[in-house]
PDB file of N, CA and C in Angstrom:
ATOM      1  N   UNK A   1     102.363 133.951 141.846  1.00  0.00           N
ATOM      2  CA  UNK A   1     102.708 133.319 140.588  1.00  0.00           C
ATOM      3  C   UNK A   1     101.613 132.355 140.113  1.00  0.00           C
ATOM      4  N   UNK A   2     100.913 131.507 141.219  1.00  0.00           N
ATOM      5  CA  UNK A   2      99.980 131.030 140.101  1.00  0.00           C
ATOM      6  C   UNK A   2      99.011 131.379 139.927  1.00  0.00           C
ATOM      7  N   UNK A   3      98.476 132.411 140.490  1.00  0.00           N
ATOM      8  CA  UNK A   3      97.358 133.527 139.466  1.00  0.00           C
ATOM      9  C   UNK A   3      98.067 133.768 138.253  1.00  0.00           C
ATOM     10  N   UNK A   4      99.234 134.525 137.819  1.00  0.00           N
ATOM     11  CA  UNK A   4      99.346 134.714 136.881  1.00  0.00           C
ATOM     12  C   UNK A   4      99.553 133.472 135.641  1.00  0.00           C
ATOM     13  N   UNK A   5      99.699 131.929 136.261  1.00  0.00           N
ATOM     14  CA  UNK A   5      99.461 131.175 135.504  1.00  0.00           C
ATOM     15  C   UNK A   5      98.113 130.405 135.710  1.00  0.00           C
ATOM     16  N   UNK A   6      97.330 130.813 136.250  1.00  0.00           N
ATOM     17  CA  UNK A   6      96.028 130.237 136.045  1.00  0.00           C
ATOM     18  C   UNK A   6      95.241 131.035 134.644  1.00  0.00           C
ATOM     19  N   UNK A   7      95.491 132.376 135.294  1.00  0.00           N
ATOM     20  CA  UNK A   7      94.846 133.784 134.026  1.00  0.00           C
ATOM     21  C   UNK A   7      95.571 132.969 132.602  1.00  0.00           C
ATOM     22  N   UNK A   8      96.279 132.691 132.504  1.00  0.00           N
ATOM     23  CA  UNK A   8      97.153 132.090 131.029  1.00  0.00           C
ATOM     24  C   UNK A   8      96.153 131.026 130.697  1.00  0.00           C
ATOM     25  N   UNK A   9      96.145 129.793 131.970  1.00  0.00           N
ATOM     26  CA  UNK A   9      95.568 128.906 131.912  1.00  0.00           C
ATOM     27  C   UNK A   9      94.154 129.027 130.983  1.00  0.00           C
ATOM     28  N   UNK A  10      93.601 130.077 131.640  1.00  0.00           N
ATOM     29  CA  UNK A  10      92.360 130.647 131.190  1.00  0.00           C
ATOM     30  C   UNK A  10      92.067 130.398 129.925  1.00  0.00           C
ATOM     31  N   UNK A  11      93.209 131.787 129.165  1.00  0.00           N
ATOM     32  CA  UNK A  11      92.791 131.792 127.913  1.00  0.00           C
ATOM     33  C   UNK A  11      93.339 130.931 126.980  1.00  0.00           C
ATOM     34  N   UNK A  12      93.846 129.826 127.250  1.00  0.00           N
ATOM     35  CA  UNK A  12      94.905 129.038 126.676  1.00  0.00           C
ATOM     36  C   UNK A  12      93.284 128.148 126.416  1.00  0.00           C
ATOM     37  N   UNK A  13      92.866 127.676 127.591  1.00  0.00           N
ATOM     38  CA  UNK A  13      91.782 126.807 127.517  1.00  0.00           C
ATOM     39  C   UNK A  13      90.350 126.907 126.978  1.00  0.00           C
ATOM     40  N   UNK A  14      90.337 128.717 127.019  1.00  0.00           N
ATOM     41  CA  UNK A  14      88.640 128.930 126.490  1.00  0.00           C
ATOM     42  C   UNK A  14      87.726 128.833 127.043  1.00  0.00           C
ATOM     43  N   UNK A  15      87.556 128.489 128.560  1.00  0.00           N
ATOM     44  CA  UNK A  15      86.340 127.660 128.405  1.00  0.00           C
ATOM     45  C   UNK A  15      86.275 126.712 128.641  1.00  0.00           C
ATOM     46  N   UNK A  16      87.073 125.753 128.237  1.00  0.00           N
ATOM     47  CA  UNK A  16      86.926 124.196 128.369  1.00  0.00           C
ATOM     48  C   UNK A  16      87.372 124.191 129.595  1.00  0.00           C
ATOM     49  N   UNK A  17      87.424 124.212 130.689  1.00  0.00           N
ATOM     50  CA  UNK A  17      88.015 123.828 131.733  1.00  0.00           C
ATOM     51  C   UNK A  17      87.534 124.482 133.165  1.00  0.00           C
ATOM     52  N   UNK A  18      86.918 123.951 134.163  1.00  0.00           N
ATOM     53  CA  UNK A  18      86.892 124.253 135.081  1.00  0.00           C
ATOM     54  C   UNK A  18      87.409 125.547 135.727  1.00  0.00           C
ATOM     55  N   UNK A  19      87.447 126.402 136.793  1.00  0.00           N
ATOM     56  CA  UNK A  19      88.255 127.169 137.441  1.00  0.00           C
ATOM     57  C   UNK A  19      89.141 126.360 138.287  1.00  0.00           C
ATOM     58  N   UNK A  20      88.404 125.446 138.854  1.00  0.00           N
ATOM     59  CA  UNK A  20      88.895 124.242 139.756  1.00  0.00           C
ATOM     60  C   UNK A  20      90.274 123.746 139.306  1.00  0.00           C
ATOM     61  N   UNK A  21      89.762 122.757 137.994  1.00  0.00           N
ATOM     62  CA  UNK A  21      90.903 122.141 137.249  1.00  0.00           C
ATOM     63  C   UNK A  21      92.141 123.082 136.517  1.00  0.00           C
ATOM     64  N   UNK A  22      91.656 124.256 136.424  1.00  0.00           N
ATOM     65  CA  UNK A  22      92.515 125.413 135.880  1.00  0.00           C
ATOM     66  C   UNK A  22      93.954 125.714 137.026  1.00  0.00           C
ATOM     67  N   UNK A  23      93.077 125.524 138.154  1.00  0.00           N
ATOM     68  CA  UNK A  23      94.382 126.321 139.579  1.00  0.00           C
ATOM     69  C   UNK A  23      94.752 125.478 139.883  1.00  0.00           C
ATOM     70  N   UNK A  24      94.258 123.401 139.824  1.00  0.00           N
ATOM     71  CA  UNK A  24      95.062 122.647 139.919  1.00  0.00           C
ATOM     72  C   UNK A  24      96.338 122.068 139.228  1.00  0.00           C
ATOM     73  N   UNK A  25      95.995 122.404 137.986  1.00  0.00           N
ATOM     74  CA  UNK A  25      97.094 122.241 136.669  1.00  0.00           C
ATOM     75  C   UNK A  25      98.053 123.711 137.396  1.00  0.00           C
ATOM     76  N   UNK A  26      97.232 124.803 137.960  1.00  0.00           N
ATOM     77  CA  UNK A  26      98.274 125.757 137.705  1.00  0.00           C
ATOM     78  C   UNK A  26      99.577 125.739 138.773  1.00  0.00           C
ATOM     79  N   UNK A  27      98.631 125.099 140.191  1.00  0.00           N
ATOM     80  CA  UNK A  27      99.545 124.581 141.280  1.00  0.00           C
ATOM     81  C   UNK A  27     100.510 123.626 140.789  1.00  0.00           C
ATOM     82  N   UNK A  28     100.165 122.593 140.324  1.00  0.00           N
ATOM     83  CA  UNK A  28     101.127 121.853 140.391  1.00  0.00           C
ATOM     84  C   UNK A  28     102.326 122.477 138.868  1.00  0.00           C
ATOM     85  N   UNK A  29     102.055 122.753 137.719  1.00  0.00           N
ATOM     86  CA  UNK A  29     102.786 123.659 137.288  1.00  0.00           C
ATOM     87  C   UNK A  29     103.856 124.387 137.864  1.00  0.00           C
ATOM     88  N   UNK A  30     103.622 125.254 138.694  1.00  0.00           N
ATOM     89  CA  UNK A  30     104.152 125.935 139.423  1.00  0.00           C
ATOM     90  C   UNK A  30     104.892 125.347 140.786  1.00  0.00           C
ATOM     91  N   UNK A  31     104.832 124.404 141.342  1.00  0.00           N
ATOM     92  CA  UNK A  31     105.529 123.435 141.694  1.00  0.00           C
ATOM     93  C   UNK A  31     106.592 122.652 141.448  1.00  0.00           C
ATOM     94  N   UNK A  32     106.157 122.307 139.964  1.00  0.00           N
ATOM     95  CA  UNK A  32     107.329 121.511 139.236  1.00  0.00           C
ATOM     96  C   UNK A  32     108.140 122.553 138.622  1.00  0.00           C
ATOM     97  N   UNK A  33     107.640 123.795 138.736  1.00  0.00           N
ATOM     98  CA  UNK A  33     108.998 124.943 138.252  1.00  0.00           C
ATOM     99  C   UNK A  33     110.122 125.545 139.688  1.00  0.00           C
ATOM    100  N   UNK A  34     109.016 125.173 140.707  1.00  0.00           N
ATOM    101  CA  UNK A  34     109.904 125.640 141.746  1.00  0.00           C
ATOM    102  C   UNK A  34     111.011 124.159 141.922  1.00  0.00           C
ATOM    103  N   UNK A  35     110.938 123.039 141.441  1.00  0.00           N
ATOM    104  CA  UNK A  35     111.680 122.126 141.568  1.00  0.00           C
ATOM    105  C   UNK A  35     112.950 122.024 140.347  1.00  0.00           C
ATOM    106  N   UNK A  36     112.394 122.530 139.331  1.00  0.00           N
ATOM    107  CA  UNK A  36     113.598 122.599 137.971  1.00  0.00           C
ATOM    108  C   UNK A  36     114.572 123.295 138.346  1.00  0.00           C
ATOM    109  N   UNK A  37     115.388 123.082 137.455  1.00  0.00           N
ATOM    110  CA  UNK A  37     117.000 123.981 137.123  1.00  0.00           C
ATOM    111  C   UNK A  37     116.898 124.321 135.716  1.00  0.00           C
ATOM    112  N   UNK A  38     116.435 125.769 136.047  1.00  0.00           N
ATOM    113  CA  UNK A  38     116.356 126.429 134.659  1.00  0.00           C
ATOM    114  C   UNK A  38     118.263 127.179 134.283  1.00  0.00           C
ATOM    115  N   UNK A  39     118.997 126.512 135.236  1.00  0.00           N
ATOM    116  CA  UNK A  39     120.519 127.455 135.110  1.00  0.00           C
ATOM    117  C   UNK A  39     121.041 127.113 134.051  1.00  0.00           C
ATOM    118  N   UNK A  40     120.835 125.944 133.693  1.00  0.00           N
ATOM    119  CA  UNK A  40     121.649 125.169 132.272  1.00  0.00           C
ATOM    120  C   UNK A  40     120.610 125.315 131.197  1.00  0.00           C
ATOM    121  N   UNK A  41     121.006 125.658 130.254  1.00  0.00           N
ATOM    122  CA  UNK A  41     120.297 125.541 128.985  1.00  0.00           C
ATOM    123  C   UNK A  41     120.685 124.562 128.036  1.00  0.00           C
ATOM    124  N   UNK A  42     119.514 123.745 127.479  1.00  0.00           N
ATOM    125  CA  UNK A  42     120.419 122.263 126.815  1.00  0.00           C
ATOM    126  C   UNK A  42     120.820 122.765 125.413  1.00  0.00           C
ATOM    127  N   UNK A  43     122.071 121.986 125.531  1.00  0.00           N
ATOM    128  CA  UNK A  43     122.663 122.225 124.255  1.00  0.00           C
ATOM    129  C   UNK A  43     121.798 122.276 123.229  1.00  0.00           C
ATOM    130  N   UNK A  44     122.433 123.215 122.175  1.00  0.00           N
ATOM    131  CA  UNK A  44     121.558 123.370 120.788  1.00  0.00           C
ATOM    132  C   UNK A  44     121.871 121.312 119.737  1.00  0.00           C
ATOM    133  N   UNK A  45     120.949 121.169 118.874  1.00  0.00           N
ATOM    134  CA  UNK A  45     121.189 120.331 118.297  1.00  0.00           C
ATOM    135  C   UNK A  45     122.264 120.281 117.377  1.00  0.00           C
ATOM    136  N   UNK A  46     122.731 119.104 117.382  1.00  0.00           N
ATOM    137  CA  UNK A  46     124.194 119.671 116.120  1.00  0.00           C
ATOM    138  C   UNK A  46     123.364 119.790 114.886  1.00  0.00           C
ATOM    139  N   UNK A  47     124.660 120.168 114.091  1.00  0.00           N
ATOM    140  CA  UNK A  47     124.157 120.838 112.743  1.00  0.00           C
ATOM    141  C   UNK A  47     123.673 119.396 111.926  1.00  0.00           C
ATOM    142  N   UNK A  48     123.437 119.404 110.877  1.00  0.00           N
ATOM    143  CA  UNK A  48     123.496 117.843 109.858  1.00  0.00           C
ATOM    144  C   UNK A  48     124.343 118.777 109.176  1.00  0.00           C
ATOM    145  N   UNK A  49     125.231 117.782 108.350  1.00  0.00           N
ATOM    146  CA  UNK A  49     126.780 118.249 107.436  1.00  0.00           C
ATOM    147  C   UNK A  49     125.936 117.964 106.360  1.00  0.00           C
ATOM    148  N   UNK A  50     126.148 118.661 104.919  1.00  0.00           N
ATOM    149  CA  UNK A  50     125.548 118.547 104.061  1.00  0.00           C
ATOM    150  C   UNK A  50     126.485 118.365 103.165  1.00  0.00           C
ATOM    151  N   UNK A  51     126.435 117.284 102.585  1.00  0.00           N
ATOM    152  CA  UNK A  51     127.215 117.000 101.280  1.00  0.00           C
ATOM    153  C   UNK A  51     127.836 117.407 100.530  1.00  0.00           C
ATOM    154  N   UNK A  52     129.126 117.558 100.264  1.00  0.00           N
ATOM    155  CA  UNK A  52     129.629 118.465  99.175  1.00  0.00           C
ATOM    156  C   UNK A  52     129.051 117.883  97.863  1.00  0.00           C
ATOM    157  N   UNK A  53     128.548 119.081  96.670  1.00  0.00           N
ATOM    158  CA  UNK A  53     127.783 119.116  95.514  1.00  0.00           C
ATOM    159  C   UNK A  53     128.809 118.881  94.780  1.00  0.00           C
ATOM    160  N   UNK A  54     128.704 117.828  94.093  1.00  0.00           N
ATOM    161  CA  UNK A  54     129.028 117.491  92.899  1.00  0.00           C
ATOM    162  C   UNK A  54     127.978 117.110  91.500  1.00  0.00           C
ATOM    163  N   UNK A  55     129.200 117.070  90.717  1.00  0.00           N
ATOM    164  CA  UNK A  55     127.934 116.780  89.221  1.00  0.00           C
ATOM    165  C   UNK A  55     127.528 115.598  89.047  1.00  0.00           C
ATOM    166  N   UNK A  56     126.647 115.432  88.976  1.00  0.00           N
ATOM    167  CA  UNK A  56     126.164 113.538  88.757  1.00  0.00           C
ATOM    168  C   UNK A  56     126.837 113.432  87.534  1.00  0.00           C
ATOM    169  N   UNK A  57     126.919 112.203  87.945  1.00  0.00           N
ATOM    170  CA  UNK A  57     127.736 110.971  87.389  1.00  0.00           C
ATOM    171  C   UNK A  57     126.948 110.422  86.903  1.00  0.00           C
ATOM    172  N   UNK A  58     126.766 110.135  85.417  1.00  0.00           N
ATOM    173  CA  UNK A  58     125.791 108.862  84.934  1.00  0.00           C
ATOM    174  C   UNK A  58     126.348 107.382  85.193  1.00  0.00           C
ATOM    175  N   UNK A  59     125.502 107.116  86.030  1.00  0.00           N
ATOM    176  CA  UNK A  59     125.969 105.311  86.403  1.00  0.00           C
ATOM    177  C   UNK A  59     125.322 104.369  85.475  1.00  0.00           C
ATOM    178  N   UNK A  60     125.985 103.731  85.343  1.00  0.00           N
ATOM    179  CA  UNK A  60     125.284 102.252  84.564  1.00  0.00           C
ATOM    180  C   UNK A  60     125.053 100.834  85.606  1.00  0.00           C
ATOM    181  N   UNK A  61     124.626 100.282  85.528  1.00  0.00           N
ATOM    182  CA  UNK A  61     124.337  99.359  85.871  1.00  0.00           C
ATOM    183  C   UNK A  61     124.436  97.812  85.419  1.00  0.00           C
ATOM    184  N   UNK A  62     124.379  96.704  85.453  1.00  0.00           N
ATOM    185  CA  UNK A  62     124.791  95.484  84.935  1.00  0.00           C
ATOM    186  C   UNK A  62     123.469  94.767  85.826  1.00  0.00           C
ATOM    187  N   UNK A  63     122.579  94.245  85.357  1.00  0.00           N
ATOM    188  CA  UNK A  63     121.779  93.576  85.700  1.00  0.00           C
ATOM    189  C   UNK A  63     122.082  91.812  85.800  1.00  0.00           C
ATOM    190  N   UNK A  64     122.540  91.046  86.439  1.00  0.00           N
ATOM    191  CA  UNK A  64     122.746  89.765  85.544  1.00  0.00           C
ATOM    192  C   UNK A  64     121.620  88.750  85.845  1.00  0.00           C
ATOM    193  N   UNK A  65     120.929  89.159  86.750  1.00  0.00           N
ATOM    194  CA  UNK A  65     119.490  88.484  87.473  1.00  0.00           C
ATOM    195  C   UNK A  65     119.094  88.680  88.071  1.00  0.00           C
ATOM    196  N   UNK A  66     117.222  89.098  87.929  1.00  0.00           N
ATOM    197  CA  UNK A  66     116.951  89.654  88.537  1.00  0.00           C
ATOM    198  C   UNK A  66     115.429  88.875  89.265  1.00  0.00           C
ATOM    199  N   UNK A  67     115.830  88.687  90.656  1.00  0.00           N
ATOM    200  CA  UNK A  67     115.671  87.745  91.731  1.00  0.00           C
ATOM    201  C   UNK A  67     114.142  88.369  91.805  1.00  0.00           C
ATOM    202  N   UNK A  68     113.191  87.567  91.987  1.00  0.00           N
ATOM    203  CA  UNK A  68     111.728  87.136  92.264  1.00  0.00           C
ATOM    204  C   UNK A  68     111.801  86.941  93.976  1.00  0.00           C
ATOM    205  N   UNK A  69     111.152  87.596  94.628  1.00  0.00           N
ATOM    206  CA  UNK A  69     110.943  87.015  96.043  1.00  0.00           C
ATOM    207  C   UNK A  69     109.912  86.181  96.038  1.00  0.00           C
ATOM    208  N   UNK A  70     110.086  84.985  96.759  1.00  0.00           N
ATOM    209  CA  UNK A  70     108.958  83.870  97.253  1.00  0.00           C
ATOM    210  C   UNK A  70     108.057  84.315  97.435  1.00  0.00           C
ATOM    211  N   UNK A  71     106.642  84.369  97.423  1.00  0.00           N
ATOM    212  CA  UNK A  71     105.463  84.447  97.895  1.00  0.00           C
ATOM    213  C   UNK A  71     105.675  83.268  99.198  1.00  0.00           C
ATOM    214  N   UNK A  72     104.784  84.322 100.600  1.00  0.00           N
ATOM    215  CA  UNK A  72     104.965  83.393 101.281  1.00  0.00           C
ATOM    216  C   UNK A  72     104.048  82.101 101.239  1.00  0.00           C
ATOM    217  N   UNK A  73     104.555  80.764 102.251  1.00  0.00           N
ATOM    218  CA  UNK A  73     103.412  80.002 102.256  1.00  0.00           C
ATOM    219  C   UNK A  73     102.473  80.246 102.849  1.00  0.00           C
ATOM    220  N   UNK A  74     101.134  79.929 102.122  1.00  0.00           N
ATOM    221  CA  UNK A  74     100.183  80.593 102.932  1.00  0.00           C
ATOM    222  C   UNK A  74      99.563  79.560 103.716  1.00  0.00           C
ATOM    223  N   UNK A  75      99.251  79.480 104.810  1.00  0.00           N
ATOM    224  CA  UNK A  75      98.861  78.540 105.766  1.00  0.00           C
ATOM    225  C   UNK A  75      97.726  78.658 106.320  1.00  0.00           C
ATOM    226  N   UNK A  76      97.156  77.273 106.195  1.00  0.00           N
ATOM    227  CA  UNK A  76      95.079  77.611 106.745  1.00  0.00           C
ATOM    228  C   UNK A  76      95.290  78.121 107.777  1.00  0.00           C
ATOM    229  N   UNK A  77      94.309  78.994 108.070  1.00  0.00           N
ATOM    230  CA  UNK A  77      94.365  79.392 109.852  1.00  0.00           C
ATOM    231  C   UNK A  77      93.113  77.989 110.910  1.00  0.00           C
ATOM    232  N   UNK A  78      93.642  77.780 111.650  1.00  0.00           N
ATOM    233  CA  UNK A  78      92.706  76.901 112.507  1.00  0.00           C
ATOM    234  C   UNK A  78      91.550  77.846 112.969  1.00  0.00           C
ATOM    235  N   UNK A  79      90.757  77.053 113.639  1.00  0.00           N
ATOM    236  CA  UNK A  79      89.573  77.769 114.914  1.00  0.00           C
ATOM    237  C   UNK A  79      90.338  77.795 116.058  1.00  0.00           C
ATOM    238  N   UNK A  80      91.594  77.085 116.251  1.00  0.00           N
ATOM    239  CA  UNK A  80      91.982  76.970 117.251  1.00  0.00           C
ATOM    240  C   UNK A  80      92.726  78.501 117.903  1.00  0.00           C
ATOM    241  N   UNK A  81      93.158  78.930 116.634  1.00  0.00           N
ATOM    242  CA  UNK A  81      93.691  80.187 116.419  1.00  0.00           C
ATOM    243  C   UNK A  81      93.211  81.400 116.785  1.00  0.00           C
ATOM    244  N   UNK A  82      92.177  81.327 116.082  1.00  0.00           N
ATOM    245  CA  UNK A  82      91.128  82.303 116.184  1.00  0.00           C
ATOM    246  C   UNK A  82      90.506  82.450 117.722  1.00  0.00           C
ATOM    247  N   UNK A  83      89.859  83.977 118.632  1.00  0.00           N
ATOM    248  CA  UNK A  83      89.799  84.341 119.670  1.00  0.00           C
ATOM    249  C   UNK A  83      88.727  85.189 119.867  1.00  0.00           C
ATOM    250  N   UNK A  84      87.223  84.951 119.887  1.00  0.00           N
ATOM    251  CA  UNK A  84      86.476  85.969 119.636  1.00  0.00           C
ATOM    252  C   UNK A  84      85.798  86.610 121.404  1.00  0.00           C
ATOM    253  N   UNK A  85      85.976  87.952 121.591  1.00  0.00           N
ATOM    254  CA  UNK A  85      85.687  88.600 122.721  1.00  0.00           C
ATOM    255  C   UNK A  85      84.878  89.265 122.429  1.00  0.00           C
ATOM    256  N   UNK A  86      83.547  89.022 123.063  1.00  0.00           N
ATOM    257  CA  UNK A  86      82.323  89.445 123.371  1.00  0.00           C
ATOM    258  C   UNK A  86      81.750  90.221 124.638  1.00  0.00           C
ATOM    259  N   UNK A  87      81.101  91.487 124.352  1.00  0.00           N
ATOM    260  CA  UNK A  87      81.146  91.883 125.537  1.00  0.00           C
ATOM    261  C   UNK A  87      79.693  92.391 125.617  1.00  0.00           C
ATOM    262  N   UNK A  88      78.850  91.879 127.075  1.00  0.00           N
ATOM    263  CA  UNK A  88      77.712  91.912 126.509  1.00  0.00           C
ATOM    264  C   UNK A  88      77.003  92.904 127.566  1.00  0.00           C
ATOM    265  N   UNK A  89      76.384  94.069 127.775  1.00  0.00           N
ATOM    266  CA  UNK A  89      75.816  95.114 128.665  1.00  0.00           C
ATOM    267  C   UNK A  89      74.248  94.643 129.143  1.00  0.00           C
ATOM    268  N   UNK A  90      74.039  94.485 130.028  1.00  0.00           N
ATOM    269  CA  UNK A  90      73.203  93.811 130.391  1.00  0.00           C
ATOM    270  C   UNK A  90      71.811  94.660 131.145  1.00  0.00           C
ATOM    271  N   UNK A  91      70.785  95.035 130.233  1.00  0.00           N
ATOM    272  CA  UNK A  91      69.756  95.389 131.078  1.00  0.00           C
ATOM    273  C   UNK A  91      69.330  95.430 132.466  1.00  0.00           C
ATOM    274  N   UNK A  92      69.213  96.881 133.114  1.00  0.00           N
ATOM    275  CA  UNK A  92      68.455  96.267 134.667  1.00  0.00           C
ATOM    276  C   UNK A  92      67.235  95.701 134.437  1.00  0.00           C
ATOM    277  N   UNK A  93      67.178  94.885 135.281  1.00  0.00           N
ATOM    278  CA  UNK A  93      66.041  94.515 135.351  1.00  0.00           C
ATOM    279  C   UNK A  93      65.414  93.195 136.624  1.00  0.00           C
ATOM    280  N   UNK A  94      64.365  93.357 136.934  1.00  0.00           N
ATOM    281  CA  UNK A  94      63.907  92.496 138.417  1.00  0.00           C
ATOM    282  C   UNK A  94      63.456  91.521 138.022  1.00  0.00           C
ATOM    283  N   UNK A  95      63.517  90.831 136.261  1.00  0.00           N
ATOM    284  CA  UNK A  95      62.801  89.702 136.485  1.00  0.00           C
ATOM    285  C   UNK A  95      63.779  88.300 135.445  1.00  0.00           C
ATOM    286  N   UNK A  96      64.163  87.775 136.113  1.00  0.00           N
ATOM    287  CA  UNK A  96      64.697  86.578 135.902  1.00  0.00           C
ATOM    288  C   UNK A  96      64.594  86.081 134.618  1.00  0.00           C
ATOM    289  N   UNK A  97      63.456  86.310 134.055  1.00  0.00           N
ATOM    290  CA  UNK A  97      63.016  85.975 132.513  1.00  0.00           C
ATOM    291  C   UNK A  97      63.409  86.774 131.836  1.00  0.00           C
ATOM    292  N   UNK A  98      64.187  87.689 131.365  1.00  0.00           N
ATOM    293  CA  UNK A  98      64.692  88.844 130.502  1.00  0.00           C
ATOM    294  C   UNK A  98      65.944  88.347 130.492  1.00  0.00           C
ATOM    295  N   UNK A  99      66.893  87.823 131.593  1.00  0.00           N
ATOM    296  CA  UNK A  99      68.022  87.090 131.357  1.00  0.00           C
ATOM    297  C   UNK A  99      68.268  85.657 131.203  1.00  0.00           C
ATOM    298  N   UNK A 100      67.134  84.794 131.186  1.00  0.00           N
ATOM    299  CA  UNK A 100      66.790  83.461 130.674  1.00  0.00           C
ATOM    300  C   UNK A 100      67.264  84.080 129.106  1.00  0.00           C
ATOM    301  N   UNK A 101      66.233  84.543 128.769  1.00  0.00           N
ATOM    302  CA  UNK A 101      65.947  84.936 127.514  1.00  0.00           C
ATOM    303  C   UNK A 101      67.536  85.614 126.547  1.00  0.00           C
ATOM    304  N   UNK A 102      67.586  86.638 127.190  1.00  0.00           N
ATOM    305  CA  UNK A 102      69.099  87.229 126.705  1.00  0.00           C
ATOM    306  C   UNK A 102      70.338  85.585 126.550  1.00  0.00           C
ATOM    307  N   UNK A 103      70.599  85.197 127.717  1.00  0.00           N
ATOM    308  CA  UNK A 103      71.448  83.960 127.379  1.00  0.00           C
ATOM    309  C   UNK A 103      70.997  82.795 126.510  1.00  0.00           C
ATOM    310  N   UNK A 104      69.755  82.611 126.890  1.00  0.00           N
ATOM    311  CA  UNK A 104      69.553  81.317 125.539  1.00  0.00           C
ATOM    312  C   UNK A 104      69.494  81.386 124.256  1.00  0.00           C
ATOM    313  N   UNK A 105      69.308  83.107 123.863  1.00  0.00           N
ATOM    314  CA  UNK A 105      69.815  83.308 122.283  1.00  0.00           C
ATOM    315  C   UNK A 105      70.820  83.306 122.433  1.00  0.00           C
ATOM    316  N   UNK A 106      71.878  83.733 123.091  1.00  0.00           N
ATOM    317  CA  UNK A 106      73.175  83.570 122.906  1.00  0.00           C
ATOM    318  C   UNK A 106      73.455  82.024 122.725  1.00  0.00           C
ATOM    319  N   UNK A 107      72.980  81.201 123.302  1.00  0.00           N
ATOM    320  CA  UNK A 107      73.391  79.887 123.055  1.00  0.00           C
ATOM    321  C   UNK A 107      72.920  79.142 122.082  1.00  0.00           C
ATOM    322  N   UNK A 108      71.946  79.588 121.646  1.00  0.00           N
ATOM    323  CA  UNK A 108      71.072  79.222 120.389  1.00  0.00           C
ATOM    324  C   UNK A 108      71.821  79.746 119.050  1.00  0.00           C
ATOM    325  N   UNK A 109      72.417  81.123 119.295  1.00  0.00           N
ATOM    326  CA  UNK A 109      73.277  81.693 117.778  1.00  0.00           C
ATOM    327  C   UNK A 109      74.544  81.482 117.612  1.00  0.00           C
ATOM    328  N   UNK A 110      75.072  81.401 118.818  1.00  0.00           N
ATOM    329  CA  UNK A 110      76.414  81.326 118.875  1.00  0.00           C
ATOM    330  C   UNK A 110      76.849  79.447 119.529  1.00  0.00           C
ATOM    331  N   UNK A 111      76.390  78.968 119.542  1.00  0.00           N
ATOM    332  CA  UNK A 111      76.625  77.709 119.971  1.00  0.00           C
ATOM    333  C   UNK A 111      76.698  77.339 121.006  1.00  0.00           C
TER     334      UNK A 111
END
């Protein structure tokens, strides 16, 4: 059985995929089917009830005021608030002066 779901695997995938990763998806696949209970079949979804059709009704309406929502207050944002994450990749390198250099612009631009 899982040759015949690896071969699926195959053409399902194209290509993209290993032989390797193909018979591992297909093992464990085939694993988790030898563990199911395919005896019950889940119930179908119920129906949705659909409305009995009637003729519209022209409605009227009575407006007696018609309510404005608040704009909210708008509130300064602090610095305190604010959260900036920097993430910085760092050259190899054997000489001590390339990362002098890298950090003291950072401290020079950014404070």
């Amino acid at each position: 059985m899982p040759e015949r779901v690896a071969d699926k695997l195959r053409t399902l995938y194209a290509g993209r995929k290993t032989d390797n990763l193909i018979a591992r998806i297909a093992t464990t696949f085939t694993a988790l089917c030898e563990l199911a209970d395919f005896t019950e079949l889940p119930a179908p979804p119920a129906p949705v009830p659909t409305p009995p059709t009637e003729p519209p009704v022209a409605k009227t309406e009575v407006v007696l005021k018609q309510e404005v929502p608040e704009r909210p207050v708008e509130k300064p944002i602090g610095f305190r608030s604010l959260q900036y994450h920097i993430n910085i990749v760092l050259p190899e390198s054997r000489y001590q002066a390339v990362y002098d250099a890298i950090f003291k612009s950072l401290k020079d631009h950014l404070g």
